[in-house]
PDB file of N, CA and C in Angstrom:
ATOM      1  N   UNK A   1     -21.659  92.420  40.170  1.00  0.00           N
ATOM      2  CA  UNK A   1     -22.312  91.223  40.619  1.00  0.00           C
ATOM      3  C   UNK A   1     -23.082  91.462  41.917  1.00  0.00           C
ATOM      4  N   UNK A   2     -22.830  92.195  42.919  1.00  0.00           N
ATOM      5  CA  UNK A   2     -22.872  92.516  44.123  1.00  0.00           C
ATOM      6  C   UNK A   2     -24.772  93.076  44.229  1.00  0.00           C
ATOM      7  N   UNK A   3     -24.387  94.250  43.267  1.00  0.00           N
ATOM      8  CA  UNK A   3     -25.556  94.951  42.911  1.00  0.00           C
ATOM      9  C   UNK A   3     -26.546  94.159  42.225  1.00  0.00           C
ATOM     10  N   UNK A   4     -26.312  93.443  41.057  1.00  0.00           N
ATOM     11  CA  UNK A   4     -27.112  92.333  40.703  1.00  0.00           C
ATOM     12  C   UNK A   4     -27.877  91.431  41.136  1.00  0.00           C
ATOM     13  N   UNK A   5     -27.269  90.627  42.144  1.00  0.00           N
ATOM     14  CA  UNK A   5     -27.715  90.152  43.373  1.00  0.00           C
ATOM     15  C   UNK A   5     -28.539  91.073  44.183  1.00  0.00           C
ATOM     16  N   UNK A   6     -28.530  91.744  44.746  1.00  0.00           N
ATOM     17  CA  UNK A   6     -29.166  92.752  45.565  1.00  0.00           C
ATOM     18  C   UNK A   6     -30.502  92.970  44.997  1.00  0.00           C
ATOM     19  N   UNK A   7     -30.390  93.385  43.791  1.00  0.00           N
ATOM     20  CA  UNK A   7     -30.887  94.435  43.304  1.00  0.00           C
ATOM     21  C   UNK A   7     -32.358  93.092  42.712  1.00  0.00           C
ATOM     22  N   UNK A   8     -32.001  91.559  42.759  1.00  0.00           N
ATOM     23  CA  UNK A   8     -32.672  90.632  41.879  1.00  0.00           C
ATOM     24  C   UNK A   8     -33.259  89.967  43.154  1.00  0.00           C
ATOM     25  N   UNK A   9     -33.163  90.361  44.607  1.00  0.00           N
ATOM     26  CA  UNK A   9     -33.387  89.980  45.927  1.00  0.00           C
ATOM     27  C   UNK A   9     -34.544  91.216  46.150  1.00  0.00           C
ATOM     28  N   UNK A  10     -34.705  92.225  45.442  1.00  0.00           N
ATOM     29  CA  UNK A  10     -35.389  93.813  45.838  1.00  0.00           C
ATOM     30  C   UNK A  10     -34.892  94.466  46.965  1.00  0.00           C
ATOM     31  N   UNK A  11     -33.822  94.817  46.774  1.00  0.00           N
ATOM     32  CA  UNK A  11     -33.001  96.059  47.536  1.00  0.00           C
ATOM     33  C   UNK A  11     -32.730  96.615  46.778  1.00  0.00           C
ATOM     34  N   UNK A  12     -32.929  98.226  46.720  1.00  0.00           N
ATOM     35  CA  UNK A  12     -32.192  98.851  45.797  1.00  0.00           C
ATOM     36  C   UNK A  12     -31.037  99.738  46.152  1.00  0.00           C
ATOM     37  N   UNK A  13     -30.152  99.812  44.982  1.00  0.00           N
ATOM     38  CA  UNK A  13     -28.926 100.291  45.448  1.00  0.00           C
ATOM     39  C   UNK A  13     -28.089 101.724  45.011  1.00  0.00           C
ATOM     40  N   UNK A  14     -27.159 101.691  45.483  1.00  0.00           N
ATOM     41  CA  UNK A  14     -26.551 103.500  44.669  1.00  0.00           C
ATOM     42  C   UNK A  14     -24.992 103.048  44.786  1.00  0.00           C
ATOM     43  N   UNK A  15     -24.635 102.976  43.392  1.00  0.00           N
ATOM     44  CA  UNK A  15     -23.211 102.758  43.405  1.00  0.00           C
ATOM     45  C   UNK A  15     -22.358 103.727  43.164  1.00  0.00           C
ATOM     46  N   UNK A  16     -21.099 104.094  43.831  1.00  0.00           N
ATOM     47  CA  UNK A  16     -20.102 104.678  43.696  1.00  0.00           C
ATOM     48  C   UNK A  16     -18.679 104.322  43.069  1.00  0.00           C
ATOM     49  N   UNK A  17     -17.982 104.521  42.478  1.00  0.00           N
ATOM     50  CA  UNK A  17     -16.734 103.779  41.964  1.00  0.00           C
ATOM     51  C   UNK A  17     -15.350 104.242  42.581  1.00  0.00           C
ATOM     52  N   UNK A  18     -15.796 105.095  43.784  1.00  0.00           N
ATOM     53  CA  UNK A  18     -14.168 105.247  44.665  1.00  0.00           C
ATOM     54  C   UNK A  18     -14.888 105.949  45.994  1.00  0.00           C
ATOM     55  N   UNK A  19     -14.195 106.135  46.809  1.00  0.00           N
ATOM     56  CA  UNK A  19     -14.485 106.523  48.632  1.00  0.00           C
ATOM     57  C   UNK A  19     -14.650 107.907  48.743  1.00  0.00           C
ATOM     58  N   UNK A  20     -14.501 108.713  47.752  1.00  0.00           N
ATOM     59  CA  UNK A  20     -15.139 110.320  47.517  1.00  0.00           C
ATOM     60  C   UNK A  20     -16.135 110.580  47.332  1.00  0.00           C
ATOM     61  N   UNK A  21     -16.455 109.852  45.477  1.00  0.00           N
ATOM     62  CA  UNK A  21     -17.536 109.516  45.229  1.00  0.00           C
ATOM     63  C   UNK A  21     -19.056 109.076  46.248  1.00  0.00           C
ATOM     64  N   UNK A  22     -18.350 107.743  46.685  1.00  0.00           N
ATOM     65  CA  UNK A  22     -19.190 107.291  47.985  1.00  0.00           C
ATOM     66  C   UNK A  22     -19.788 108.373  48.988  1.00  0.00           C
ATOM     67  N   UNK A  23     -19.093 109.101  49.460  1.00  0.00           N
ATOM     68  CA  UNK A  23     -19.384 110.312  50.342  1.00  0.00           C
ATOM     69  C   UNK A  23     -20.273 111.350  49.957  1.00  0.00           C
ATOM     70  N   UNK A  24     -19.987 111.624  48.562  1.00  0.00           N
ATOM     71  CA  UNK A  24     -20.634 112.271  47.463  1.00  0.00           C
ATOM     72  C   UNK A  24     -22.307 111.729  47.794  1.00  0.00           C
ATOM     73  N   UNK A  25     -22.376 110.672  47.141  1.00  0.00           N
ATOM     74  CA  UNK A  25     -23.630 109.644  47.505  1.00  0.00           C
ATOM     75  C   UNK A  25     -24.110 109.567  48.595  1.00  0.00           C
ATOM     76  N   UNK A  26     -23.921 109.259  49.507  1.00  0.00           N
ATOM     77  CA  UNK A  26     -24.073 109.260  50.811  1.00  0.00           C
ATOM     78  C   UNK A  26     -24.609 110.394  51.493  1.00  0.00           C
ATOM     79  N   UNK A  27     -23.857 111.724  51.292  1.00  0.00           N
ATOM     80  CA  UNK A  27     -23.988 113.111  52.147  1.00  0.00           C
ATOM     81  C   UNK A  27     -25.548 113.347  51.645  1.00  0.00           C
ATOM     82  N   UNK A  28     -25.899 113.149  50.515  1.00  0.00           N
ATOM     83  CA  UNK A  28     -26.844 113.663  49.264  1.00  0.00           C
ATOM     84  C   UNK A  28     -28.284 112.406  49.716  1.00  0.00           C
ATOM     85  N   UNK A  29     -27.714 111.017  50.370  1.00  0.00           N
ATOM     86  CA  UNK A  29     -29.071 110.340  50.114  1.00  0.00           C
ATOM     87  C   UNK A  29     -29.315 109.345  51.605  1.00  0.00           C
ATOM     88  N   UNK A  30     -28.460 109.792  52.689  1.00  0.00           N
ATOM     89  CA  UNK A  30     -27.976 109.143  53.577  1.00  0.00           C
ATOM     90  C   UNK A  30     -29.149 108.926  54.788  1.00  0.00           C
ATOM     91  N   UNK A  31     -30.333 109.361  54.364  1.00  0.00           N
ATOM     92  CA  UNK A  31     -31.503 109.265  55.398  1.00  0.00           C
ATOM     93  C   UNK A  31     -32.384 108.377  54.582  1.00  0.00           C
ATOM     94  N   UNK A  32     -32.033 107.907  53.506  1.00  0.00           N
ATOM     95  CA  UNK A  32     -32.409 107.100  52.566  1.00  0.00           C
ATOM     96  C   UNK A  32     -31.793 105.821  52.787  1.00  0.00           C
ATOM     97  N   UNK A  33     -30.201 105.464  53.125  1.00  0.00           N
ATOM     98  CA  UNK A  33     -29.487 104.274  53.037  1.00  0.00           C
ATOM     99  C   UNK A  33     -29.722 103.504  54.311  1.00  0.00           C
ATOM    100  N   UNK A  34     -30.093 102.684  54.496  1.00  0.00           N
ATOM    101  CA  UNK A  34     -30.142 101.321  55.952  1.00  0.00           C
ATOM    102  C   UNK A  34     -29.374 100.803  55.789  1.00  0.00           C
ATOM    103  N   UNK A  35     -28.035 100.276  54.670  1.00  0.00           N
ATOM    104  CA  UNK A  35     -26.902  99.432  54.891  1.00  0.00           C
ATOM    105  C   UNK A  35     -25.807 100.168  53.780  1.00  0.00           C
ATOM    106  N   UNK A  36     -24.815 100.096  54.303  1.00  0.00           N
ATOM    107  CA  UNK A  36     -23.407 100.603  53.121  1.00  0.00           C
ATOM    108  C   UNK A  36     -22.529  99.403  53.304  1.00  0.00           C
ATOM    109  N   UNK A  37     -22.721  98.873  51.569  1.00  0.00           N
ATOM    110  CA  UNK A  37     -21.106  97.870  51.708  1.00  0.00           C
ATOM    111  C   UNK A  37     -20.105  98.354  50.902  1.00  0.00           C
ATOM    112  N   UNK A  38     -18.997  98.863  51.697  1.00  0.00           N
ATOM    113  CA  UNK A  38     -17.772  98.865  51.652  1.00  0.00           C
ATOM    114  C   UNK A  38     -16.587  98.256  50.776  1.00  0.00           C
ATOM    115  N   UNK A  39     -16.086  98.508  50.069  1.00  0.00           N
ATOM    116  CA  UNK A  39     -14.559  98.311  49.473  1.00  0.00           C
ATOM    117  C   UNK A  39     -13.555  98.967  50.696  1.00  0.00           C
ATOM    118  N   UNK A  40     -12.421  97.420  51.011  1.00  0.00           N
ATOM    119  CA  UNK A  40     -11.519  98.521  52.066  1.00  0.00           C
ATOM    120  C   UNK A  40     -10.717  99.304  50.920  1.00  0.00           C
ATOM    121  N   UNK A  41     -10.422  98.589  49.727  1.00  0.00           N
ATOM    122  CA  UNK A  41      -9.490  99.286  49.328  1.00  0.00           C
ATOM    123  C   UNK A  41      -9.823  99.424  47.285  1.00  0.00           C
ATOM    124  N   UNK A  42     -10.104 101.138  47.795  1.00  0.00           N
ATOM    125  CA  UNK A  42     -10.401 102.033  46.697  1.00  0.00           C
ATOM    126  C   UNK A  42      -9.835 102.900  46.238  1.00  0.00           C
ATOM    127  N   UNK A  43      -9.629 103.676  45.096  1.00  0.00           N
ATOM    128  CA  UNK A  43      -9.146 104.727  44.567  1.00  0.00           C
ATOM    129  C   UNK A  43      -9.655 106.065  45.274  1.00  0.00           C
ATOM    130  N   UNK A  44      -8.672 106.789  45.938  1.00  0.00           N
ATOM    131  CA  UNK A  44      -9.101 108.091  46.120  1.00  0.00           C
ATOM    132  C   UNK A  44      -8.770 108.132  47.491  1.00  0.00           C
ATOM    133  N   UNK A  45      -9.900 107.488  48.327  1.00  0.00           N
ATOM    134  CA  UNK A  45      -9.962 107.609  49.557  1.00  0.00           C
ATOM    135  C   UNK A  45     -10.128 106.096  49.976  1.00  0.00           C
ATOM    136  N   UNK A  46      -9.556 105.382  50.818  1.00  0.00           N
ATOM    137  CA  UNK A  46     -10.081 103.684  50.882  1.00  0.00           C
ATOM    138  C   UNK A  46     -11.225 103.725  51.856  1.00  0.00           C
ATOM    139  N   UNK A  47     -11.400 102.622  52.444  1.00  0.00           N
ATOM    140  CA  UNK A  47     -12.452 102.197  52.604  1.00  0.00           C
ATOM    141  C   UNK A  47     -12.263 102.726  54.245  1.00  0.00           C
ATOM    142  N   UNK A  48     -11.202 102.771  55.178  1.00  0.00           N
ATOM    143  CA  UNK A  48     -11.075 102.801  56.576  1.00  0.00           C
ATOM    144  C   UNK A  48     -11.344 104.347  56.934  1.00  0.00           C
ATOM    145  N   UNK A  49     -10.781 105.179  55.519  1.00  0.00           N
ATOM    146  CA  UNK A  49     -11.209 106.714  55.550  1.00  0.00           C
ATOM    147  C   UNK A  49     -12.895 106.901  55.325  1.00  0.00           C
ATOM    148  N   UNK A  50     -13.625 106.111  54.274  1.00  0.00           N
ATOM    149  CA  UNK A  50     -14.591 105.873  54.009  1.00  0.00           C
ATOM    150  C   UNK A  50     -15.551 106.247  55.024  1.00  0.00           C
ATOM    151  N   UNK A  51     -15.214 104.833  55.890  1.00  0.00           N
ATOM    152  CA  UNK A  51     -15.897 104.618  56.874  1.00  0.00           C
ATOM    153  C   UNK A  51     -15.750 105.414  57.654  1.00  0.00           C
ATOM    154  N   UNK A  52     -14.927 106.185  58.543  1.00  0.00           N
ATOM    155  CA  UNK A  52     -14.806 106.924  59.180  1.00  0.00           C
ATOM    156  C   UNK A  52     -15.106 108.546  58.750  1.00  0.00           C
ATOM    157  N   UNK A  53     -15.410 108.901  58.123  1.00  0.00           N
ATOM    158  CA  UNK A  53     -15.630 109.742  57.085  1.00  0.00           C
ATOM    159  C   UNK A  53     -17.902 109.548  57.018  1.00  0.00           C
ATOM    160  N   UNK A  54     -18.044 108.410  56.530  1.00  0.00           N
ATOM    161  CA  UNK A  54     -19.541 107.394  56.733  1.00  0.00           C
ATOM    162  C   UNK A  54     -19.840 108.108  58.475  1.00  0.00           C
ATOM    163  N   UNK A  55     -19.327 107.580  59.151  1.00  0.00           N
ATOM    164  CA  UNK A  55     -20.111 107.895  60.659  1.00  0.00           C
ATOM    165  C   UNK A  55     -19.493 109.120  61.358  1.00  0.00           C
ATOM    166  N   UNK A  56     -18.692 110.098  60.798  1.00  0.00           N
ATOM    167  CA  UNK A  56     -19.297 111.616  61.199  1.00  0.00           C
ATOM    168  C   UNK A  56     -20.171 112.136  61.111  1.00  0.00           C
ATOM    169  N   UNK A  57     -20.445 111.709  59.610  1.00  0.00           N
ATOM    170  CA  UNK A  57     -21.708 112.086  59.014  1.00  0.00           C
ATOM    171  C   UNK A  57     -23.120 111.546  60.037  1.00  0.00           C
ATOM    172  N   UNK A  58     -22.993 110.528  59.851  1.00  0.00           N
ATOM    173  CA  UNK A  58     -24.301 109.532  60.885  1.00  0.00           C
ATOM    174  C   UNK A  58     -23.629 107.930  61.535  1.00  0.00           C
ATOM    175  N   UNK A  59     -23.394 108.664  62.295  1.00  0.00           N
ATOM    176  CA  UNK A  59     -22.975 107.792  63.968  1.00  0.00           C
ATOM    177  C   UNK A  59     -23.498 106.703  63.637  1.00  0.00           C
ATOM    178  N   UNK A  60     -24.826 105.847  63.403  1.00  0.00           N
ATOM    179  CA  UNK A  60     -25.279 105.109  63.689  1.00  0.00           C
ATOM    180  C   UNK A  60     -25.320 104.065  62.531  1.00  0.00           C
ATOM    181  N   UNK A  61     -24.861 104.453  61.611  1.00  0.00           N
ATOM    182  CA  UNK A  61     -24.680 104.159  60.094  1.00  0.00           C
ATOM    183  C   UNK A  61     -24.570 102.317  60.389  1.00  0.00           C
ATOM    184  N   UNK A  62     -24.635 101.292  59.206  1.00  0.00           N
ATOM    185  CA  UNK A  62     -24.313 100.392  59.374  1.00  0.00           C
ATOM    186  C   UNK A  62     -23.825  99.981  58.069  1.00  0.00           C
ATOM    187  N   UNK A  63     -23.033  99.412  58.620  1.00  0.00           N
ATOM    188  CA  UNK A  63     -21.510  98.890  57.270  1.00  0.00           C
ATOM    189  C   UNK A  63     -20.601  97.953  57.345  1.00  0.00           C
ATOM    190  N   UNK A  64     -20.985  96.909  56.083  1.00  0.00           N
ATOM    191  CA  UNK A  64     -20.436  96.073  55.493  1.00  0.00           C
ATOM    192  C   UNK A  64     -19.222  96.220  54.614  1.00  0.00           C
ATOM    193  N   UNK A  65     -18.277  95.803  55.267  1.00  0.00           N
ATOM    194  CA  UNK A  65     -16.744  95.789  54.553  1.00  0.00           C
ATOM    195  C   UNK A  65     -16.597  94.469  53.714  1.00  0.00           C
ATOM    196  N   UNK A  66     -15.758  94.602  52.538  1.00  0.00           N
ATOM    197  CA  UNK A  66     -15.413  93.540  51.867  1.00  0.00           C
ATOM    198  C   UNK A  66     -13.948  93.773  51.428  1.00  0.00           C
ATOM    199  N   UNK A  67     -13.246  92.768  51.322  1.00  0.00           N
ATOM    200  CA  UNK A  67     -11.933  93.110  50.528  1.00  0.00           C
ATOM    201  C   UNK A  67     -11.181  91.547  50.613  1.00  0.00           C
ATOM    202  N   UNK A  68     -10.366  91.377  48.831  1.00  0.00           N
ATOM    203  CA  UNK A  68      -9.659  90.165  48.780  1.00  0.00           C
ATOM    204  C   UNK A  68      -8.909  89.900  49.550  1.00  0.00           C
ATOM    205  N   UNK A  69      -8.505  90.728  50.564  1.00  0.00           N
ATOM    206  CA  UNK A  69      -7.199  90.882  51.504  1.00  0.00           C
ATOM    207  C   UNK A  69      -7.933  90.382  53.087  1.00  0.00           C
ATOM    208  N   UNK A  70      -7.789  89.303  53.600  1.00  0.00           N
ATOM    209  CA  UNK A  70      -7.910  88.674  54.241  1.00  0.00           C
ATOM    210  C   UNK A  70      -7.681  89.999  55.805  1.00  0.00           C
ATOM    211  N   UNK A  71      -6.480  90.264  55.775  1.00  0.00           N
ATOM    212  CA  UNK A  71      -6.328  91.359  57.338  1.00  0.00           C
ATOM    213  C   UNK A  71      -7.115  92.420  57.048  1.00  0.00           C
ATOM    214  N   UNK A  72      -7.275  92.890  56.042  1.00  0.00           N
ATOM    215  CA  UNK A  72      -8.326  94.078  55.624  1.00  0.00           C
ATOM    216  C   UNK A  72      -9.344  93.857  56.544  1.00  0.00           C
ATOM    217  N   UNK A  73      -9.852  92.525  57.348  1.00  0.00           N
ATOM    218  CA  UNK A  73     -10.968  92.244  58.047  1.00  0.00           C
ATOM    219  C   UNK A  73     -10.541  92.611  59.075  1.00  0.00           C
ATOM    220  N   UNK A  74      -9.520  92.738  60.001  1.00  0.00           N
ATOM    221  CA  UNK A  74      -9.365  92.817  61.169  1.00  0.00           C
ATOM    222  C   UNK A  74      -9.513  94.731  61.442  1.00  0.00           C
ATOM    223  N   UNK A  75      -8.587  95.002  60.168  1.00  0.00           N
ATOM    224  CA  UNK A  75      -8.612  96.957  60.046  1.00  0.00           C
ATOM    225  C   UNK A  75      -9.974  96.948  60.085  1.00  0.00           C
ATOM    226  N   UNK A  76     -11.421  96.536  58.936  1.00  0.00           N
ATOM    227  CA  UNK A  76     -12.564  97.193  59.170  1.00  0.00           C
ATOM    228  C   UNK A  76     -13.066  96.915  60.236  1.00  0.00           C
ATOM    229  N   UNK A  77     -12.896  95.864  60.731  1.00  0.00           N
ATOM    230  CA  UNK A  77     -13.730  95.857  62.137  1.00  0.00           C
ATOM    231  C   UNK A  77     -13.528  96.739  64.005  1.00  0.00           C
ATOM    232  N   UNK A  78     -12.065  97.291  63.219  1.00  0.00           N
ATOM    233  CA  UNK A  78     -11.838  98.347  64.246  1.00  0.00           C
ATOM    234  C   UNK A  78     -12.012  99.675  64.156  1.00  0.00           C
ATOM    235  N   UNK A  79     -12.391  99.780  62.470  1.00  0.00           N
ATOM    236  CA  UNK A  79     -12.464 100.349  61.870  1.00  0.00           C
ATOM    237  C   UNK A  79     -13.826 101.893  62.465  1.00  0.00           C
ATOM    238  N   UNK A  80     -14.761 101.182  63.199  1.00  0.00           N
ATOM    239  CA  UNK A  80     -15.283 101.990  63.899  1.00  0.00           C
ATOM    240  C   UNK A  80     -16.879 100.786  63.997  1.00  0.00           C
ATOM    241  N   UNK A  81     -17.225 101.562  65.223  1.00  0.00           N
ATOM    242  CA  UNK A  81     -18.920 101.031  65.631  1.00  0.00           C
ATOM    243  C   UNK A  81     -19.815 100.280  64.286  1.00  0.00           C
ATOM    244  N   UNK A  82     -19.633 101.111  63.175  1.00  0.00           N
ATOM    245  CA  UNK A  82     -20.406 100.934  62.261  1.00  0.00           C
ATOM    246  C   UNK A  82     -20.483  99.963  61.456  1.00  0.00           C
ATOM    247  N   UNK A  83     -19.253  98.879  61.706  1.00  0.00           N
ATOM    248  CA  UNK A  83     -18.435  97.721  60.696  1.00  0.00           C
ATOM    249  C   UNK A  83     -19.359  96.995  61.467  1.00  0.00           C
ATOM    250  N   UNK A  84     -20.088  96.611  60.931  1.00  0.00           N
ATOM    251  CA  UNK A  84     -21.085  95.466  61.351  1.00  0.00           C
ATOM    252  C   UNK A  84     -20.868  93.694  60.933  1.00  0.00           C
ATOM    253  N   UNK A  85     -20.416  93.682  59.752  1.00  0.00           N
ATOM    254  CA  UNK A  85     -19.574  92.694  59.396  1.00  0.00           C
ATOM    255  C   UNK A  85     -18.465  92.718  58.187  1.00  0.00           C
ATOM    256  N   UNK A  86     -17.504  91.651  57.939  1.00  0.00           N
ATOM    257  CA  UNK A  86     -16.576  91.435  56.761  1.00  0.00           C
ATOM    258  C   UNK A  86     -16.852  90.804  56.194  1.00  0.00           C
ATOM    259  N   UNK A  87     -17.018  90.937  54.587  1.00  0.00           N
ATOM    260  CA  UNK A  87     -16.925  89.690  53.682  1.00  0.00           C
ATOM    261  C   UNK A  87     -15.726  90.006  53.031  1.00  0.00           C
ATOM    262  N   UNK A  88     -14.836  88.288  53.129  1.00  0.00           N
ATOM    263  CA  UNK A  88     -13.879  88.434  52.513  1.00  0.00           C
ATOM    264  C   UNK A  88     -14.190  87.312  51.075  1.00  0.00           C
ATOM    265  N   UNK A  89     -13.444  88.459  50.089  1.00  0.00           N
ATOM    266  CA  UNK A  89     -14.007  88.061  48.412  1.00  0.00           C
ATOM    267  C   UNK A  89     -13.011  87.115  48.078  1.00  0.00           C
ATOM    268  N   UNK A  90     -13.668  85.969  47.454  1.00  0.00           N
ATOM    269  CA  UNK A  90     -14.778  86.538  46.981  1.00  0.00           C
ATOM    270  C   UNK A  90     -16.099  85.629  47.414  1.00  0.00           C
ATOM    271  N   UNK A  91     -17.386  86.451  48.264  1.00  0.00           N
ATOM    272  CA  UNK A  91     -18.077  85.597  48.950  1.00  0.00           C
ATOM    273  C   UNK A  91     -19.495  85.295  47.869  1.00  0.00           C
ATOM    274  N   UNK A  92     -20.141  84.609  48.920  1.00  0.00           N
ATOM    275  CA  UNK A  92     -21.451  84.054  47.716  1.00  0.00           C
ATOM    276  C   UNK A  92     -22.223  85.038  48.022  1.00  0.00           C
ATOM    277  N   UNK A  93     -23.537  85.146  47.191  1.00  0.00           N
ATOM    278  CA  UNK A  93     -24.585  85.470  47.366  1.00  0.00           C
ATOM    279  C   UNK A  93     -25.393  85.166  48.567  1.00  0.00           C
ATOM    280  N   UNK A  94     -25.240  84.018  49.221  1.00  0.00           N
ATOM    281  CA  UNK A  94     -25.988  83.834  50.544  1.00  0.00           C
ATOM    282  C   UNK A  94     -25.227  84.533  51.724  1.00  0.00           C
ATOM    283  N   UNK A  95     -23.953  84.235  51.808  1.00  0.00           N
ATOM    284  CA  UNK A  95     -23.136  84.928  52.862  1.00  0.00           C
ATOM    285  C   UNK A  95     -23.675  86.802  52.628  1.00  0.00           C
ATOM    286  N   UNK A  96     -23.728  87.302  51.225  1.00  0.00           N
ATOM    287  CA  UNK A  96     -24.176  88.763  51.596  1.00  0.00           C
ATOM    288  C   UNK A  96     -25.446  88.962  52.429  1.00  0.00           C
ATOM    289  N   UNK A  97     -26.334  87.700  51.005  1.00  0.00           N
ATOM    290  CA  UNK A  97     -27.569  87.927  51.690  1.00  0.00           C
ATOM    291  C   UNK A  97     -27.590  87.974  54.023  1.00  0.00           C
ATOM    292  N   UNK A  98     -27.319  87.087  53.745  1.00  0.00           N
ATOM    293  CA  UNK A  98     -27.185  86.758  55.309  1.00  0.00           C
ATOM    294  C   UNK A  98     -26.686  88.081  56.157  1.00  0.00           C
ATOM    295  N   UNK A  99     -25.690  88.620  55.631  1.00  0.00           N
ATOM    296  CA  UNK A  99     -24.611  89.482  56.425  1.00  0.00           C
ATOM    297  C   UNK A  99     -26.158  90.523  56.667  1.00  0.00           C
ATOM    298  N   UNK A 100     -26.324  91.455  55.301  1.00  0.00           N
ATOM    299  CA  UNK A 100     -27.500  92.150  54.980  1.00  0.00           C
ATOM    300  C   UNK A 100     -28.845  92.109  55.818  1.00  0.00           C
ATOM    301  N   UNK A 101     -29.308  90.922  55.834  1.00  0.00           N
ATOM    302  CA  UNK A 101     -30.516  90.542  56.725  1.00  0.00           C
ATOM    303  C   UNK A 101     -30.141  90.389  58.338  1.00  0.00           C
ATOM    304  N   UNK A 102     -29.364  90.217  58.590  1.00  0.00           N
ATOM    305  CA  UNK A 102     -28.929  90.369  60.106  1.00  0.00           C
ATOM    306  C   UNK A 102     -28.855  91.523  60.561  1.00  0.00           C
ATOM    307  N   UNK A 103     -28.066  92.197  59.791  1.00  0.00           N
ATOM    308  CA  UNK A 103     -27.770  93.818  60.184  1.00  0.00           C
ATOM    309  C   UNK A 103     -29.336  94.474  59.917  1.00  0.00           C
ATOM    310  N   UNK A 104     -29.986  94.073  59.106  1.00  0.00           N
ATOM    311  CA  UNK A 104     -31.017  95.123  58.970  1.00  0.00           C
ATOM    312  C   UNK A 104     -32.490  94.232  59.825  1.00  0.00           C
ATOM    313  N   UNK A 105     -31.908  93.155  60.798  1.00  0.00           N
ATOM    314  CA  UNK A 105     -32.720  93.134  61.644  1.00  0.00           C
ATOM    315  C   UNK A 105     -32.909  93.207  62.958  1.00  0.00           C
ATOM    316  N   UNK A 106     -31.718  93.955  63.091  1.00  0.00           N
ATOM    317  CA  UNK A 106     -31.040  94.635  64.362  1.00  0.00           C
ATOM    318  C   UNK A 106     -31.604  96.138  64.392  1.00  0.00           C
TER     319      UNK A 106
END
C-alpha cells in the first residue's frame, strides 16, 4: 500500500522485504535515495540495526520509521540523527505524504 501511494503521488521507489536485503539496496543505489522508510521490526536484521547500519554508510541519510508498536517510536527516534520522523501503523496516506514532503524540504 505504502509503495502504491507513493508511487501514484510520482516518487519512485525500491522495495526490500527484510533489513539485509534493504542494505543490499541501499549500498548499490544510495546516491540515488533522498528518503528511506523503515520497518522497526523485520526479518533478518530490524529496523534499529537497519538504520544504524543506513548511516555508516551515509551520515546524512534521512529516515522514516514505521511500526504497529507504539514504543518502537521512541527506539527509532534515538535510533540515530537520521530518524527524521515515526509513523505509527497504521497511518494514512496524508500523514506519509506529509512526513515525506517535510523531510525532503529540509
Amino acid at each position: 500500500m505504502t509503495r502504491r501511494t507513493l508511487e501514484s503521488y510520482g516518487y519512485h521507489t525500491l522495495l526490500a522485504e527484510s533489513g539485509v536485503h534493504a542494505l543490499e539496496v541501499f549500498r548499490r543505489s544510495y546516491t540515488d535515495i533522498s528518503v528511506i522508510i523503515t520497518d522497526m521490526m523485520m526479518p533478518g536484521l530490524d529496523g534499529v540495526g537497519t538504520i544504524h547500519a543506513i548511516l555508516k554508510i551515509a551520515p546524512s541519510a534521512k529516515i522514516i520509521a514505521v511500526s504497529g508498536i507504539r514504543t518502537n517510536g521512541e527506539i527509532a527516534l534515538t535510533s540515530g540523527e537520521g530518524v527524521r520522523h515515526f509513523l505509527q501503523k497504521p497511518f494514512t496516506a496524508e500523514a506519509l505524504l506529509g512526513s515525506l514532503a517535510e523531510i525532503l524540504k529540509k
